[in-house]
Protein backbone atom coordinates (compact mmCIF):
# COMPACT_ATOMS: atom_id res chain seq x y z
CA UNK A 1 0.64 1.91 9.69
CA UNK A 2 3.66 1.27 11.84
CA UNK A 3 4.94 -2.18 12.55
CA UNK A 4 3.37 -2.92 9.01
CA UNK A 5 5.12 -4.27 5.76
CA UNK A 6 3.00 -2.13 3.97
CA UNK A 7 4.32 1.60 2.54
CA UNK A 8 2.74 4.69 2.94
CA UNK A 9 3.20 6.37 -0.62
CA UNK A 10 3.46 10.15 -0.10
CA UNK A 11 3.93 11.17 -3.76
CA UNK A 12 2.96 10.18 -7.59
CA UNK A 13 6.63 10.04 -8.17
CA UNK A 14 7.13 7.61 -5.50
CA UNK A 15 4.12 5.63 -6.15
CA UNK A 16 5.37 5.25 -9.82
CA UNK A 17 9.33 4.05 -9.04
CA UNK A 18 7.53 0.96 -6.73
CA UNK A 19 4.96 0.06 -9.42
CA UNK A 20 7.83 -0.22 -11.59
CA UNK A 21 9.81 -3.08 -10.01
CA UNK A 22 9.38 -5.68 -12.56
CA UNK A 23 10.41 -8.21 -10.00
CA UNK A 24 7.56 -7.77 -7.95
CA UNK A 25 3.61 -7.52 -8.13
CA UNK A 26 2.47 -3.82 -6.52
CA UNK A 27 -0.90 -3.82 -4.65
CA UNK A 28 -2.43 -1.02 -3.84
CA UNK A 29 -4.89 0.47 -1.40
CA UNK A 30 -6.31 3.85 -2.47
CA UNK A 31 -8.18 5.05 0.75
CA UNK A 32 -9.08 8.68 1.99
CA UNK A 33 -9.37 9.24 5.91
CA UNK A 34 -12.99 10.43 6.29
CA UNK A 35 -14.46 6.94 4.61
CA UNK A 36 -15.27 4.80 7.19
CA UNK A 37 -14.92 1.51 4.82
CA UNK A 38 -11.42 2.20 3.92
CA UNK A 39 -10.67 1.04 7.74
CA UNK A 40 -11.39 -2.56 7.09
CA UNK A 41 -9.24 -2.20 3.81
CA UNK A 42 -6.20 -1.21 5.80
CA UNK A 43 -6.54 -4.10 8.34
CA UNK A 44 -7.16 -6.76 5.06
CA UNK A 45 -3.93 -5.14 3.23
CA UNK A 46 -1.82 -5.60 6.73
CA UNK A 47 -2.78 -8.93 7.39
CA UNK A 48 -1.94 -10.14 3.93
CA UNK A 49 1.25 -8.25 3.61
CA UNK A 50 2.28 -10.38 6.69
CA UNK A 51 1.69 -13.06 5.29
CA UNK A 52 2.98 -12.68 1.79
CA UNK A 53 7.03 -12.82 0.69
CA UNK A 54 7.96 -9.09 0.66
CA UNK A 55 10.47 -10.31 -1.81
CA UNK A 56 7.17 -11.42 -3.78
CA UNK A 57 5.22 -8.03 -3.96
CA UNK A 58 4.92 -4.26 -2.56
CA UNK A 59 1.93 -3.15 -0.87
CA UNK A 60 0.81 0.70 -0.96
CA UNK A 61 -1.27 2.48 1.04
CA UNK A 62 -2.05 5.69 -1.21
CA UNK A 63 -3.93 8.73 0.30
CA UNK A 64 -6.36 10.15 -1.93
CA UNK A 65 -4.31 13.35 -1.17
CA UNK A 66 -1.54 12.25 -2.89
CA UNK A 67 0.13 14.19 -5.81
């Protein structure tokens, strides 16, 4: 998701030092790339990580792939 405030989390370890800022709220997307209603997801979690203060909160875009 270029151009995007939202992070693509490549590993657990990763995934586990964002969700630990205690400064900020983490919300994650948990999407695999053959369901077709994980699509809509993406655009929803874009739009409001535009929208919201990146100071506020961290939005993650985890593959179910991830380890």
């Amino acid at each position: 998701m270029p151009d995007s405030k939202v992070v693509d989390v490549v590993s657990l370890d990763e995934f586990k030092k964002i969700i630990q800022d205690e400064k900020k709220v983490s919300v994650a997307n948990f999407w695999a790339s053959w369901a077709n209603q994980c699509a809509p997801m993406d655009e929803a979690l874009k739009v409001l990580a535009d929208e919201v203060d990146s100071t506020a909160a961290n939005f993650l875009r985890v593959s179910m792939y991830t380890r």
